[in-house]
Protein backbone atom coordinates (compact mmCIF):
# COMPACT_ATOMS: atom_id res chain seq x y z
CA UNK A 1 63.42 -10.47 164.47
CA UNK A 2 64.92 -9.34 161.07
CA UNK A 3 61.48 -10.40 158.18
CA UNK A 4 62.79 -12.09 154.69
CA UNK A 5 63.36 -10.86 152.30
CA UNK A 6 59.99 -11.58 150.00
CA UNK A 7 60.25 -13.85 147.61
CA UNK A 8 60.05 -12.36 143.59
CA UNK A 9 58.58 -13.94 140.34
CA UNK A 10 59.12 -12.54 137.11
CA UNK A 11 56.92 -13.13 133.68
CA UNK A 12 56.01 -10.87 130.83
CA UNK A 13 52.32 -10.44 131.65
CA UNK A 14 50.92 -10.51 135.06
CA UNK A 15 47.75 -11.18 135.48
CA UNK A 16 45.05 -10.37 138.35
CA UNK A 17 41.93 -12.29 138.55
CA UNK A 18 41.11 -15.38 137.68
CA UNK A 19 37.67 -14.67 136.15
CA UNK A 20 36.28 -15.42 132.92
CA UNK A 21 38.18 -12.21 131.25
CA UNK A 22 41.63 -13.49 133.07
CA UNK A 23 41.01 -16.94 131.97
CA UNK A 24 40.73 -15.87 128.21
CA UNK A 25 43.84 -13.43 128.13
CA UNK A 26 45.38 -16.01 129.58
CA UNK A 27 44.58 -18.48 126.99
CA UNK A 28 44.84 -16.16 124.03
CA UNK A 29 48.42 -15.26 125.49
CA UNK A 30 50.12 -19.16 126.07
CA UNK A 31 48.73 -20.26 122.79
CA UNK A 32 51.38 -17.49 121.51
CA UNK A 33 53.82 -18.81 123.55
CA UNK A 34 53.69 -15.64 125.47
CA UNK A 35 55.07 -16.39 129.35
CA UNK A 36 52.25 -15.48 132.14
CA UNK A 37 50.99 -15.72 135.77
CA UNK A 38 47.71 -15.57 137.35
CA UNK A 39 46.77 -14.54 140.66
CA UNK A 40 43.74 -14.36 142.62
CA UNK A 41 42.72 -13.94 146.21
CA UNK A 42 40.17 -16.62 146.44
CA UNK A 43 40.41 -20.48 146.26
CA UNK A 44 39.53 -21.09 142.71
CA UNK A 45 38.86 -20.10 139.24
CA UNK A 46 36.23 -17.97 138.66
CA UNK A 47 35.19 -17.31 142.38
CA UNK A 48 32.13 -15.09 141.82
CA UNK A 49 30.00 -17.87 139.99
CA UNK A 50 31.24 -20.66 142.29
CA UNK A 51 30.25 -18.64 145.75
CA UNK A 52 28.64 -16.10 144.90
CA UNK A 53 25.40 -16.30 142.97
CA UNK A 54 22.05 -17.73 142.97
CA UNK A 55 20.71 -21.17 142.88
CA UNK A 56 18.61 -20.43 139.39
CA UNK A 57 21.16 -18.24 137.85
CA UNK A 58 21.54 -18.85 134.51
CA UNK A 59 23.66 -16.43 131.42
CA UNK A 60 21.24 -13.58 130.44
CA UNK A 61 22.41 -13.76 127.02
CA UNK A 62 22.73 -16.88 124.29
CA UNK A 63 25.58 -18.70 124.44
CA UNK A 64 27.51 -17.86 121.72
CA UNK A 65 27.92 -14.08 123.23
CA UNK A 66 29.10 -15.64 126.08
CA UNK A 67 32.13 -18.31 125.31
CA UNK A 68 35.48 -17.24 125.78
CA UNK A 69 38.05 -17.16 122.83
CA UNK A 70 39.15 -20.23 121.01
CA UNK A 71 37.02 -22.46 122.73
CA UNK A 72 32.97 -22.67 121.68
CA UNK A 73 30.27 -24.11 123.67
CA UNK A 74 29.33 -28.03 122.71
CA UNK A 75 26.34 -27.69 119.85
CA UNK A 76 23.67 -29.52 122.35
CA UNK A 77 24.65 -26.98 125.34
CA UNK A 78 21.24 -25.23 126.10
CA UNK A 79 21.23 -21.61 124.12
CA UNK A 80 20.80 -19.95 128.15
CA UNK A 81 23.55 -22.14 129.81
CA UNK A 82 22.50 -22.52 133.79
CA UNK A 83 25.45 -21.42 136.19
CA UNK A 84 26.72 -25.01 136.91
CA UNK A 85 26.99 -25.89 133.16
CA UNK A 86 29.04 -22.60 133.06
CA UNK A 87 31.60 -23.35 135.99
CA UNK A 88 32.11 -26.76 133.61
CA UNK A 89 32.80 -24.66 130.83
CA UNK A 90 35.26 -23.09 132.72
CA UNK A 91 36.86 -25.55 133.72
CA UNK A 92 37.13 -27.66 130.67
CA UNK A 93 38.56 -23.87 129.10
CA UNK A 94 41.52 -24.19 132.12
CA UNK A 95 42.25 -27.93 131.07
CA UNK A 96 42.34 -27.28 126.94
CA UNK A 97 44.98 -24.54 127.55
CA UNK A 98 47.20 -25.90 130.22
CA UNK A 99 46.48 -22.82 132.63
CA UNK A 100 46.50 -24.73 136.22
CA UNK A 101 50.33 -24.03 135.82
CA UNK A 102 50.04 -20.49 135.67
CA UNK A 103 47.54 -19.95 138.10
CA UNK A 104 49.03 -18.49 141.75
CA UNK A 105 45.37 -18.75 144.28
CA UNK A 106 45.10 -17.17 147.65
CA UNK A 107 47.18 -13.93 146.33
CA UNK A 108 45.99 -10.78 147.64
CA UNK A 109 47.49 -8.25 145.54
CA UNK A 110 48.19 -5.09 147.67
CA UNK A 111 50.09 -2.58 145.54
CA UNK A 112 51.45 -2.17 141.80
CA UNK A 113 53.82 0.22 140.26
CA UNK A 114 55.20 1.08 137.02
CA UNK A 115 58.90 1.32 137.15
CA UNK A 116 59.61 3.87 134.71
CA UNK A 117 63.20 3.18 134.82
CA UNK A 118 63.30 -0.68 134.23
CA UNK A 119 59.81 -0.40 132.20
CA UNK A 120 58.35 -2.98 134.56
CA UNK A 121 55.32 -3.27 136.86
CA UNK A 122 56.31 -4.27 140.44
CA UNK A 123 53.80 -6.04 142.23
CA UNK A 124 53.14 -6.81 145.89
CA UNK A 125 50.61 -9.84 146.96
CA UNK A 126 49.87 -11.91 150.50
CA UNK A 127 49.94 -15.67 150.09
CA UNK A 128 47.18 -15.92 151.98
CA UNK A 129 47.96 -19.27 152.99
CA UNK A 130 51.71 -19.03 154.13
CA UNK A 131 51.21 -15.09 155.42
CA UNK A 132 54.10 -14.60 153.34
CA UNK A 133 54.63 -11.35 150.84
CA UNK A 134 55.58 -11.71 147.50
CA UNK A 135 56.62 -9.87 144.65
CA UNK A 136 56.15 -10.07 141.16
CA UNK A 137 57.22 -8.21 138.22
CA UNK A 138 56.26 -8.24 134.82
CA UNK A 139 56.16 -6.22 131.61
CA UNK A 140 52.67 -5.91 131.10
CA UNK A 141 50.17 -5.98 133.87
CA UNK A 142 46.42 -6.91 133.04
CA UNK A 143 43.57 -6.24 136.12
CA UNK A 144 40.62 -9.04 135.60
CA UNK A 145 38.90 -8.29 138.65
CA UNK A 146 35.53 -7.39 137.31
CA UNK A 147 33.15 -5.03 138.44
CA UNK A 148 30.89 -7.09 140.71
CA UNK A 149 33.10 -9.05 143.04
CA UNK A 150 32.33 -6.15 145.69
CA UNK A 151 28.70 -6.20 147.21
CA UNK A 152 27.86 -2.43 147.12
CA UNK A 153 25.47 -1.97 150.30
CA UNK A 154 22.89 0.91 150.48
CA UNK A 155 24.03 3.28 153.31
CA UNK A 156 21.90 6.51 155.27
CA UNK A 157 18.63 4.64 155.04
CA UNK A 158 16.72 6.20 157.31
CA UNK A 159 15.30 3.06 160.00
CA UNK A 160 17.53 0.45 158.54
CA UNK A 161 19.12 -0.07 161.80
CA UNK A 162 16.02 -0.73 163.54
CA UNK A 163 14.68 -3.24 161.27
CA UNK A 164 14.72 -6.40 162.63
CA UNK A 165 14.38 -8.61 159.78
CA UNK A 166 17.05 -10.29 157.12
CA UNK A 167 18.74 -7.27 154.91
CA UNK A 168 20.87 -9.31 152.76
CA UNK A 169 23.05 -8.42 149.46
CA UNK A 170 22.22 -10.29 146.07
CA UNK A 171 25.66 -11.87 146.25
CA UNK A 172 24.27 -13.80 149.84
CA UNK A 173 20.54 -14.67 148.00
CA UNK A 174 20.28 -18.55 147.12
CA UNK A 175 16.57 -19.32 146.88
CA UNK A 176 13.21 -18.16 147.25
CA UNK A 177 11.96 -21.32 149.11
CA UNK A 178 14.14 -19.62 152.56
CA UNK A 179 11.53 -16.90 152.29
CA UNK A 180 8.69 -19.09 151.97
CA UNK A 181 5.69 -16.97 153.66
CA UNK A 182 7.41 -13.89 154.13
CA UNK A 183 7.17 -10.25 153.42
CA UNK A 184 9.88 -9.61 150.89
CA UNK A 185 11.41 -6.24 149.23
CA UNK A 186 13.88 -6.09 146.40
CA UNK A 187 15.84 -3.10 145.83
CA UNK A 188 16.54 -2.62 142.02
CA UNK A 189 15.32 -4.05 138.98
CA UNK A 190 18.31 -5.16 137.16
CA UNK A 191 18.78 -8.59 135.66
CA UNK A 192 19.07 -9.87 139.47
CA UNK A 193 17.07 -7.88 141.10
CA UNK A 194 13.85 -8.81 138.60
CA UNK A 195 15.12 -12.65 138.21
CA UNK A 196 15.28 -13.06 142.37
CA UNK A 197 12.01 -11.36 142.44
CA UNK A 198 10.22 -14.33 140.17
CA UNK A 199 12.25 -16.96 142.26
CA UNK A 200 11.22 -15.46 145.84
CA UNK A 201 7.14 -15.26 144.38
CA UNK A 202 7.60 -18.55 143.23
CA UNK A 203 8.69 -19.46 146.05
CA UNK A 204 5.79 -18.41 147.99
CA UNK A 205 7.26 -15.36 149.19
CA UNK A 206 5.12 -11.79 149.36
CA UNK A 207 7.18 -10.00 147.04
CA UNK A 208 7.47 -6.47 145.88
CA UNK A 209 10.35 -4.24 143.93
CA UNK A 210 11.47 -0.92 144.66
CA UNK A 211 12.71 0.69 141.38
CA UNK A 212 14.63 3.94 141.66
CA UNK A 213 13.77 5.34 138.03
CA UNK A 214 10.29 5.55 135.94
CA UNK A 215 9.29 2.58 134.23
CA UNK A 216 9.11 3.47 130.96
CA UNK A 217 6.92 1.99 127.83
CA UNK A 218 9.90 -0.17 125.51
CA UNK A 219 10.08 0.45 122.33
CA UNK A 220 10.35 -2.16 119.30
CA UNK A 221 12.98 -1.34 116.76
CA UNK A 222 12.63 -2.66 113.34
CA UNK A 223 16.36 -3.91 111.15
């Protein structure tokens, strides 16, 4: 059977990922009138902190490092906003600037090329939904996918195939109170692997943290 042909949508700036950093290009680029389109393989804005994080999650740094352009945080939002105050913010940012219209979900964006010729990017996505391909081109192509969407898994431990317990990624943690009574190891001490550790101990969990490089003493600078 002879496929369609797949269907094409042009706009000046293309972007991918519908993320916080997406979000605000978008926003900063309507409010100039500029003409754009948004894709994203997943359901919804800003997929990572809807699916993929922790039930105590909250921003690691004060709020006003943290809002998006053109729109500030409400003066009685807490100065650490928790994760579900955040997703509102997000949402609120989507409704002020009109960008439900430009947003294309369920897009899995497979391939893009800069057509030196026509001084265009040609992009290829799967609607996810319909199976169908489409292709986009635009002038200027912006990537918003972040760096953390990806779970990177340790590989070559020696025994971890044997080990009959839970070995789980960050991204699949909720809460300490699963691991209520249990023996407990967290691998890395970044801002989730130390703020995990404090919810699985206060959870009643037996925890303990395996950090790769020497603790060292901080030191206090002085402006």
């Amino acid at each position: 059977m002879e496929q369609s042909p797949a269907t094409t949508f042009f706009t000046t700036v293309l972007i991918i990922g519908a993320g916080p950093s997406g979000l605000a290009v978008a926003a900063c680029l309507t409010t100039k009138h500029i003409p754009v389109l948004i894709l994203d393989r997943d359901d919804s804005t800003a997929p990572l902190w809807r699916y993929r994080t922790y039930d105590r999650l909250h921003l690691h740094l004060p709020k006003q490092y943290c809002q998006l352009p053109l729109l500030p945080y409400p003066p009685s939002s807490p100065t650490f906003l928790p994760c579900a105050d955040f997703i509102r913010y997000l949402d609120d940012y989507v409704a002020t600037f009109g960008l439900k219209k430009h947003l294309k979900l369920r897009r899995r964006v497979d391939s893009a090329k800069f057509d030196s010729a026509a001084a265009r990017w040609r992009v290829s996505a799967a609607n996810l939904e319909s199976g169908k391909v489409e292709e986009y081109e635009a002038r200027f192509l912006v990537v918003a996918t972040g760096e953390n969407d990806e779970p990177v898994l340790p590989v070559g431990i020696t025994g971890l195939d044997r080990f009959k317990g839970d070995a789980v990624h960050s991204q699949q943690y909720r809460t300490g109170k699963a691991y209520d009574g249990l023996d407990v190891l967290v691998v890395g001490s970044g801002n989730s692997g130390m703020e995990i550790a404090c919810d699985l101990a206060e959870g009643g969990a037996r925890c303990a943290i395996v950090v790769r490089s020497q603790v060292r003493r901080p030191i206090l600078l002085s402006v």
